[in-house]
Protein backbone atom coordinates (compact mmCIF):
# COMPACT_ATOMS: atom_id res chain seq x y z
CA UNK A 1 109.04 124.68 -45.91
CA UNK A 2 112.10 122.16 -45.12
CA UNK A 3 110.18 120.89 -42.25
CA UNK A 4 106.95 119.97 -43.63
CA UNK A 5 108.79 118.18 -46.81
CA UNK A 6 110.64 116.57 -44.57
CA UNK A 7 107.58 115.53 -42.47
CA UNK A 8 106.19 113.90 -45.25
CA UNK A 9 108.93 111.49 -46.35
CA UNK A 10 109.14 110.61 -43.14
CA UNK A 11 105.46 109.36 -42.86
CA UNK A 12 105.83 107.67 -46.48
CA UNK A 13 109.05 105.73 -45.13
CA UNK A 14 106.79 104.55 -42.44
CA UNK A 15 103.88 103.13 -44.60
CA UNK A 16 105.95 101.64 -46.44
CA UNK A 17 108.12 100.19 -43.47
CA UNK A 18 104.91 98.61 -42.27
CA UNK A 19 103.26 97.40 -45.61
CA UNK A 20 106.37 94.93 -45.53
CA UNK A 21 106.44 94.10 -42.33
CA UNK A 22 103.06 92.74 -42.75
CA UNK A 23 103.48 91.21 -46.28
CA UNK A 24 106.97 89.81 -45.19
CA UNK A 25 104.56 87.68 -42.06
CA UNK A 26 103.72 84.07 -42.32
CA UNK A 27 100.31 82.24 -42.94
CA UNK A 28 98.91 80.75 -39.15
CA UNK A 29 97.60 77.13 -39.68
CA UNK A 30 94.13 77.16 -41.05
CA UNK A 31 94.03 80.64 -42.81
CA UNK A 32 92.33 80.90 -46.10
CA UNK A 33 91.75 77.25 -45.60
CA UNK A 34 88.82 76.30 -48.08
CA UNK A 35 85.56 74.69 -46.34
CA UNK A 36 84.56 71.01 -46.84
CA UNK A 37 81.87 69.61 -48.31
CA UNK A 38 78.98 68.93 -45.64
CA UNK A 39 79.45 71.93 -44.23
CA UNK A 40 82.80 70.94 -41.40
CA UNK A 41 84.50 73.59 -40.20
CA UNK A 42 88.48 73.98 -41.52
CA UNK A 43 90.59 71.72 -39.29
CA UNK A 44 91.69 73.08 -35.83
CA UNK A 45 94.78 74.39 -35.14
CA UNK A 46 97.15 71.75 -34.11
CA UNK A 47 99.24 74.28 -31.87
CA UNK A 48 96.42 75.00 -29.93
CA UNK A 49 95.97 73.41 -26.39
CA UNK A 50 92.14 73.19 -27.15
CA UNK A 51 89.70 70.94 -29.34
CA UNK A 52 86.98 72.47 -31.03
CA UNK A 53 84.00 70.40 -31.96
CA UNK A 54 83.12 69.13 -34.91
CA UNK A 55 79.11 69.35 -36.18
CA UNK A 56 77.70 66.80 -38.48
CA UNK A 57 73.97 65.20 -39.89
CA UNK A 58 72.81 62.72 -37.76
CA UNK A 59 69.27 62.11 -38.34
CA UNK A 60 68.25 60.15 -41.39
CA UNK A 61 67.49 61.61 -45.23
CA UNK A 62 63.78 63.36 -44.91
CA UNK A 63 60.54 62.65 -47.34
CA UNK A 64 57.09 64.22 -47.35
CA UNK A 65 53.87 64.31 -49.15
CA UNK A 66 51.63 67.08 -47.82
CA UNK A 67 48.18 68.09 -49.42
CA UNK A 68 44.98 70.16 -49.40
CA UNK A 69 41.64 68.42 -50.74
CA UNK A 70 39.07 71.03 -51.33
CA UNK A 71 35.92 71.19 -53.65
CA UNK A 72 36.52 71.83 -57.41
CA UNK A 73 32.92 73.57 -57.77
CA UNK A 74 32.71 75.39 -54.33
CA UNK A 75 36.20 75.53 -52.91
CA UNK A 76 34.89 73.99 -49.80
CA UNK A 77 37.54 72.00 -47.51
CA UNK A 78 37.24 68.45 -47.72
CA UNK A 79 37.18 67.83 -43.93
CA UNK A 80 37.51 64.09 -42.79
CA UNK A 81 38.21 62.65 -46.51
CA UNK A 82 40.36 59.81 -46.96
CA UNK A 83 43.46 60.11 -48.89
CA UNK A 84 45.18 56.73 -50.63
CA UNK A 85 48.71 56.99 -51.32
CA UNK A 86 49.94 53.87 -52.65
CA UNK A 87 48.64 51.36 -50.53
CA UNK A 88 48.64 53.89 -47.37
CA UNK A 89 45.50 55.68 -46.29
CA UNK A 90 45.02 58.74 -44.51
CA UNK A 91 42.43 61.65 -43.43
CA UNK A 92 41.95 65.21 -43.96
CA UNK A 93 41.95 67.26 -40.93
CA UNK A 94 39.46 70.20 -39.92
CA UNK A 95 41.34 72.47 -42.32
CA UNK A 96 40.98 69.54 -45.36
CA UNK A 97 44.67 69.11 -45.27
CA UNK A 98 46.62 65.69 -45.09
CA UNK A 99 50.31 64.77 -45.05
CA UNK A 100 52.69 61.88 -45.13
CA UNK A 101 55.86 61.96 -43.75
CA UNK A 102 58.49 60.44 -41.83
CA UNK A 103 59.62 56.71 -42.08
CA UNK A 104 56.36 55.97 -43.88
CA UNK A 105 58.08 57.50 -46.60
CA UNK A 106 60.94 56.50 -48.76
CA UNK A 107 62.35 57.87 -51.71
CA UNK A 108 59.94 56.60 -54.68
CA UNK A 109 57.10 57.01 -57.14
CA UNK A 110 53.68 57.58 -55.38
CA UNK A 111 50.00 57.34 -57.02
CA UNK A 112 47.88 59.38 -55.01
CA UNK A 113 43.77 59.51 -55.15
CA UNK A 114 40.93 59.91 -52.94
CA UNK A 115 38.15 57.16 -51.64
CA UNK A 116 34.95 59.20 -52.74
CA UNK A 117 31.54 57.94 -51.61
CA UNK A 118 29.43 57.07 -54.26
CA UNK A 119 27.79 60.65 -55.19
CA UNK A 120 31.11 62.19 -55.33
CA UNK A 121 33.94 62.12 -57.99
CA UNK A 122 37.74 62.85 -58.63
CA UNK A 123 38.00 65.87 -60.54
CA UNK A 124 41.10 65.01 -62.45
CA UNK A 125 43.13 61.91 -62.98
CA UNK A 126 45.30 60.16 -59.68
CA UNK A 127 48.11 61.86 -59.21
CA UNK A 128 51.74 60.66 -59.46
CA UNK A 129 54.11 61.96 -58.23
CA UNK A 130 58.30 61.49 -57.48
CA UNK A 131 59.50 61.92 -54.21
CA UNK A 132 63.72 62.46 -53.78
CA UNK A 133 66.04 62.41 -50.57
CA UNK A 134 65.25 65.43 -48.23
CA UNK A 135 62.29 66.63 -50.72
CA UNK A 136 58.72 67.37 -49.54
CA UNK A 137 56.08 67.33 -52.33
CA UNK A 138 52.87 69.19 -52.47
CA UNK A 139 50.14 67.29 -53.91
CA UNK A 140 46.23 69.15 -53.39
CA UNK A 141 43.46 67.53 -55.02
CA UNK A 142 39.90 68.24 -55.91
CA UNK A 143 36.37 66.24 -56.06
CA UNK A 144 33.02 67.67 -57.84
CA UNK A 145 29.75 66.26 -57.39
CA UNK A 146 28.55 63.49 -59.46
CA UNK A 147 24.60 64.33 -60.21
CA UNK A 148 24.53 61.44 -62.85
CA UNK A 149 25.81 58.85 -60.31
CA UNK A 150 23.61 60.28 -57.42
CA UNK A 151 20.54 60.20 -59.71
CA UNK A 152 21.12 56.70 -60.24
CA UNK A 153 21.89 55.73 -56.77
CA UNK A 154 18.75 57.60 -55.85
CA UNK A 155 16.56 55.40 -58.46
CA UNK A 156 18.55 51.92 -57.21
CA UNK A 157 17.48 53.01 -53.51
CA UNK A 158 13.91 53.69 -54.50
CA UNK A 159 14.15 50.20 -56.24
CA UNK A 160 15.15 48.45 -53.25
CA UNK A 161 12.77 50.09 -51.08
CA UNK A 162 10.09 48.83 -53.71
CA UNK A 163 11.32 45.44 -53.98
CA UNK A 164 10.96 45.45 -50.01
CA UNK A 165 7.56 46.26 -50.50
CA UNK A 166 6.59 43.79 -52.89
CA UNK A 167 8.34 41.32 -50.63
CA UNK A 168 6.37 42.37 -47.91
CA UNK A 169 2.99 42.48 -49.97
CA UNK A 170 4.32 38.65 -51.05
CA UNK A 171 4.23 37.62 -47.70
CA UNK A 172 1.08 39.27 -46.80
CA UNK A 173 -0.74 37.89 -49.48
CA UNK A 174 0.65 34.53 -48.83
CA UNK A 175 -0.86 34.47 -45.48
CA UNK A 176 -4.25 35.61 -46.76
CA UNK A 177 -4.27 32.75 -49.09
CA UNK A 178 -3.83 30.78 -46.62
CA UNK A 179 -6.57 32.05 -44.32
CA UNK A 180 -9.13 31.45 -47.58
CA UNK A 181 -7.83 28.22 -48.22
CA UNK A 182 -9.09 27.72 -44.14
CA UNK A 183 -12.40 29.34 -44.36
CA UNK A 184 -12.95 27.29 -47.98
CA UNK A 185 -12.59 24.43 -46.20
CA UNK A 186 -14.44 25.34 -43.16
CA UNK A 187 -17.14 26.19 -45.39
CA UNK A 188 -17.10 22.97 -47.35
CA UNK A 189 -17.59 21.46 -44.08
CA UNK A 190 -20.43 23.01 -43.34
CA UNK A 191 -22.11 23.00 -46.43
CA UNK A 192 -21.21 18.93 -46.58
CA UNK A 193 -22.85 19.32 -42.73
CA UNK A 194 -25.81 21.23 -43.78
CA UNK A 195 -27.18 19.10 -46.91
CA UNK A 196 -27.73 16.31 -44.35
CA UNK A 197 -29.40 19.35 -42.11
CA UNK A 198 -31.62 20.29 -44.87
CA UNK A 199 -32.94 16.61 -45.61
CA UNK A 200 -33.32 15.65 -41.89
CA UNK A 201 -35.86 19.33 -41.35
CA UNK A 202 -36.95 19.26 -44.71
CA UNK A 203 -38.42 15.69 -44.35
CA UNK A 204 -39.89 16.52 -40.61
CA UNK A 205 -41.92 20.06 -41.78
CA UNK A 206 -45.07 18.35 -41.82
CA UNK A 207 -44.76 17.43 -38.23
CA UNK A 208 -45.61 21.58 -36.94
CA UNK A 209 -47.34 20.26 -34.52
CA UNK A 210 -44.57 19.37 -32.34
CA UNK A 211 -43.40 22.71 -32.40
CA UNK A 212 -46.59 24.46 -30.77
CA UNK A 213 -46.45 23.91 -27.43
CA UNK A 214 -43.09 25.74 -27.36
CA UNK A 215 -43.06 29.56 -25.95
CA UNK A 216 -42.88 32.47 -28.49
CA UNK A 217 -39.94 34.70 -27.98
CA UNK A 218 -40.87 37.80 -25.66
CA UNK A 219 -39.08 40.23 -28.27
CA UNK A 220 -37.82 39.58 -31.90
CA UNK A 221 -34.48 38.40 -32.28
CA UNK A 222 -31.74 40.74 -33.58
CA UNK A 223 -30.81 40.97 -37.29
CA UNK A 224 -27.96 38.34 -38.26
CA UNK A 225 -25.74 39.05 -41.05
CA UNK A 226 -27.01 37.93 -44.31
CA UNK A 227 -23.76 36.10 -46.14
CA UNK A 228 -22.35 33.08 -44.97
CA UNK A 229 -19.24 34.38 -45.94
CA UNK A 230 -18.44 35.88 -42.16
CA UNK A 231 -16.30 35.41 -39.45
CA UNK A 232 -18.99 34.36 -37.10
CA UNK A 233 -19.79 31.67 -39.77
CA UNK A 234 -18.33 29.09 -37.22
CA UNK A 235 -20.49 30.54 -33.93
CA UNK A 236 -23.82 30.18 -35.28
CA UNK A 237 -26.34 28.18 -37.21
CA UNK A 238 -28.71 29.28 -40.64
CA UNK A 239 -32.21 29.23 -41.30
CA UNK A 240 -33.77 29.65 -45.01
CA UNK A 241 -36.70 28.65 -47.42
CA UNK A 242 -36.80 27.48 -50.82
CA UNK A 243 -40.01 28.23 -52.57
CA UNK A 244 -40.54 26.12 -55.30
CA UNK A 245 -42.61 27.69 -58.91
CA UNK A 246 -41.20 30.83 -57.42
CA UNK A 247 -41.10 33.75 -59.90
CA UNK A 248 -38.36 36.66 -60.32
CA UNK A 249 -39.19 39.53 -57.84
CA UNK A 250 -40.56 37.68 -54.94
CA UNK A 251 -40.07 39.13 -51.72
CA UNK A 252 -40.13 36.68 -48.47
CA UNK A 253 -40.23 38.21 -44.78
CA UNK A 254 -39.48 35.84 -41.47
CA UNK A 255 -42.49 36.28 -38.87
CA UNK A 256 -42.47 35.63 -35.24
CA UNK A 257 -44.90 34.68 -32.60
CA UNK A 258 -45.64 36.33 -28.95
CA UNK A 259 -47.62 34.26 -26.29
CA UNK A 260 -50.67 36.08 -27.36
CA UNK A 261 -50.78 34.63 -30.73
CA UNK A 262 -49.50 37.58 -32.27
CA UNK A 263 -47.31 37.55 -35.27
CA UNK A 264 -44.69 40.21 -36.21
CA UNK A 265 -42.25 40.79 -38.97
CA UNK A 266 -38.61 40.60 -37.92
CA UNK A 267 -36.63 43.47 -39.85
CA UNK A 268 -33.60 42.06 -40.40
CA UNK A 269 -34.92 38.45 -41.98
CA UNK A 270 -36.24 40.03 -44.88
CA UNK A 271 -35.49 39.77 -48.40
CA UNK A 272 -35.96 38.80 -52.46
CA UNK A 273 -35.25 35.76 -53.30
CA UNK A 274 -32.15 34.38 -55.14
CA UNK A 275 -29.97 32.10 -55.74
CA UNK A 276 -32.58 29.60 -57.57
CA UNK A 277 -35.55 30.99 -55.24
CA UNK A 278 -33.76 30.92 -52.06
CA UNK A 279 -32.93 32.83 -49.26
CA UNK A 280 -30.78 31.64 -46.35
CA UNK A 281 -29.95 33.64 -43.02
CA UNK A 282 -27.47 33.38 -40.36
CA UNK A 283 -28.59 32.61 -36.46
CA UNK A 284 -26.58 33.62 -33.89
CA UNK A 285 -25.54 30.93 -31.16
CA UNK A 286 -27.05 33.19 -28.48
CA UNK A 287 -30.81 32.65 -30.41
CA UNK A 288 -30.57 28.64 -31.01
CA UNK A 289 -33.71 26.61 -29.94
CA UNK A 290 -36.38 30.11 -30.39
CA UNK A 291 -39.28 30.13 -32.26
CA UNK A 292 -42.10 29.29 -33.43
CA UNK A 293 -41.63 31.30 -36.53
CA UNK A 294 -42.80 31.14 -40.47
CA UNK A 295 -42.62 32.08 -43.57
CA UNK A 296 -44.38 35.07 -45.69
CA UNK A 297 -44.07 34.80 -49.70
CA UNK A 298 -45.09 38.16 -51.36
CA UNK A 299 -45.20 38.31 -55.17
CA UNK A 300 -42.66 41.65 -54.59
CA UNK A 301 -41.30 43.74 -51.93
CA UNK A 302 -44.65 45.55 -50.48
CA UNK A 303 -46.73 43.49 -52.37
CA UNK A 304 -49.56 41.09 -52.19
CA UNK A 305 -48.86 37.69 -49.72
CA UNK A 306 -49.21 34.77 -51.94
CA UNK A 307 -48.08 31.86 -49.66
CA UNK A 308 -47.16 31.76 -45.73
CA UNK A 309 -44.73 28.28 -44.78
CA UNK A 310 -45.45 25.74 -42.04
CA UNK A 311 -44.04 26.69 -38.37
CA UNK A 312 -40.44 26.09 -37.37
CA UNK A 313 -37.96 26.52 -34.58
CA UNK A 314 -34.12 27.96 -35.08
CA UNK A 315 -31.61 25.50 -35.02
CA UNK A 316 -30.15 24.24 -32.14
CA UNK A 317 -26.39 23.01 -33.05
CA UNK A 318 -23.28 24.80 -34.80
CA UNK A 319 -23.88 24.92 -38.17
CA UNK A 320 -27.20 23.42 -38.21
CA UNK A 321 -29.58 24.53 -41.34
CA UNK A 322 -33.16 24.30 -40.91
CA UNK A 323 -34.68 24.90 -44.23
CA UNK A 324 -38.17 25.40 -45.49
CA UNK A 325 -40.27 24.09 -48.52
CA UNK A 326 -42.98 25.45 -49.89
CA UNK A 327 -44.94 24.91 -53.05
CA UNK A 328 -46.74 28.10 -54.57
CA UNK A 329 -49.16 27.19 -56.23
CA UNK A 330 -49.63 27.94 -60.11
């Protein structure tokens, strides 16, 4: 029993032995040292034969502006949209994000915004936003579609378009104009050409006689048109006869003579008369010079002949008229 008591006071002398032995040591440079601000290490032992080193910031303060644009209505990705912040612009990538960062940055208030094309709108207000030293802020936005605004855009396009077309139409009808004015004139021309025509044959009817030693034609000649209001006004000559006591309703027919002494209606100079009882035919260039041919007067189309006209020849010059008198009698 002796020994073990005297065991254990011999193990409590020795705690306590060594618990002032180690209280009773000194502090070694740099223990319990507090750390400065910036994060440096406590200063380096001065004893010691080596240098540690010392770590600190040597890249300049940090500022950011980093975004997602995406579709209000849909939640689509705004791929390829341009992003204005401030007076900087920049683009969405494939994912509809954007950022901002680096030296183009400083510590500041930013407005930022999207450039929308004209059928698309900003769903909320610009945003604006603070940016501090070392701080990256998040700024997403959102665009809707704006119906009203592409409705009217659609109508201003369909305006334009119109407005084009009138334009055009303008310009057509301009030239048309002045393609009338051309064939008014022409035609004045002519008709200035043809009253002297018309005296020169009608005064020189009597004289048939000139006329009959001439060969018929060998076939009829083929229908001309019957306006003078053509575009083959200018390659041809007319023909016509003005029957004087005429009555409303009377029919007239062109005749023409083979070398037999035959005579035969020519279809296509047939007609009633008009324009104060007279009718006036177109001759083709190719047909100048032929004859003999005359005159039928019927009282109406298929009716009885009341009158048949002296002989005459086509005429023989551009825009000759040989015209025809004849009296019916009352």
């Amino acid at each position: 029993m002796k020994k073990i008591i005297i065991s254990g006071i011999v193990c409590m002398l020795l705690i306590i032995s060594f618990v002032l032995i180690t209280q009773a040591s000194p502090p070694r440079p740099g223990d319990n040292e507090p750390v400065r601000p910036g994060g440096e290490p406590p200063h380096p032992d001065i004893n010691s034969t080596s240098m540690p080193s010392v770590s600190r910031p040597t890249t300049e303060p940090f500022y950011g502006i980093i975004g997602t644009v995406t579709n209000a209505e849909t939640g689509e990705l705004g791929v390829g949209f341009y992003v204005r912040i401030n007076d900087t612009v920049v683009r969405t990538d494939s994912k509809g994000t954007y950022s901002l960062t680096g030296a183009e940055v400083q510590a500041g208030v930013y407005t930022i915004t999207l450039d929308l094309p004209v059928e698309l709108q900003l769903a909320h207000p610009p945003k604006i936003v603070s940016v501090g030293e070392w701080q990256t802020v998040v700024v997403d936005l959102q665009y809707t579609t704006d119906w009203l605004r592409l409705r009217l855009q659609s109508a201003r396009d369909r305006v334009q378009h119109l407005s084009t077309k009138v334009e055009q139409l303008k310009q057509e009808l301009a030239a048309s104009e002045r393609q009338l004015s051309q064939v008014k004139h022409e035609l004045t021309r002519l008709e200035e050409q043809a009253g002297l025509t018309t005296e020169h044959v009608i005064s020189s009817t009597h004289e048939t006689t000139m006329f009959w030693d001439t060969p018929a034609l060998a076939l009829p000649p083929p229908s001309p048109p019957t306006s003078l209001f053509t575009a083959e006004m200018a390659h041809g000559g007319y023909f016509g006869i003005h029957v004087t006591n005429a009555t409303q309703g009377m029919w007239v027919a062109v005749q023409w003579q083979d070398g037999l002494g035959n005579w035969y209606n020519v279809d296509g100079w047939q007609g009633e008369l008009h324009n104060n009882h007279q009718q006036l035919w177109w001759v083709d260039k190719s047909n100048f010079g032929k004859g003999p041919f005359r005159w039928i007067v019927y009282d109406k189309q298929g009716g009885t002949e009341i009158v048949t006209s002296s002989l005459f020849y086509l005429p023989q010059n551009m825009g000759e008229v040989v015209m025809i008198e004849v009296l019916r009698g009352r």
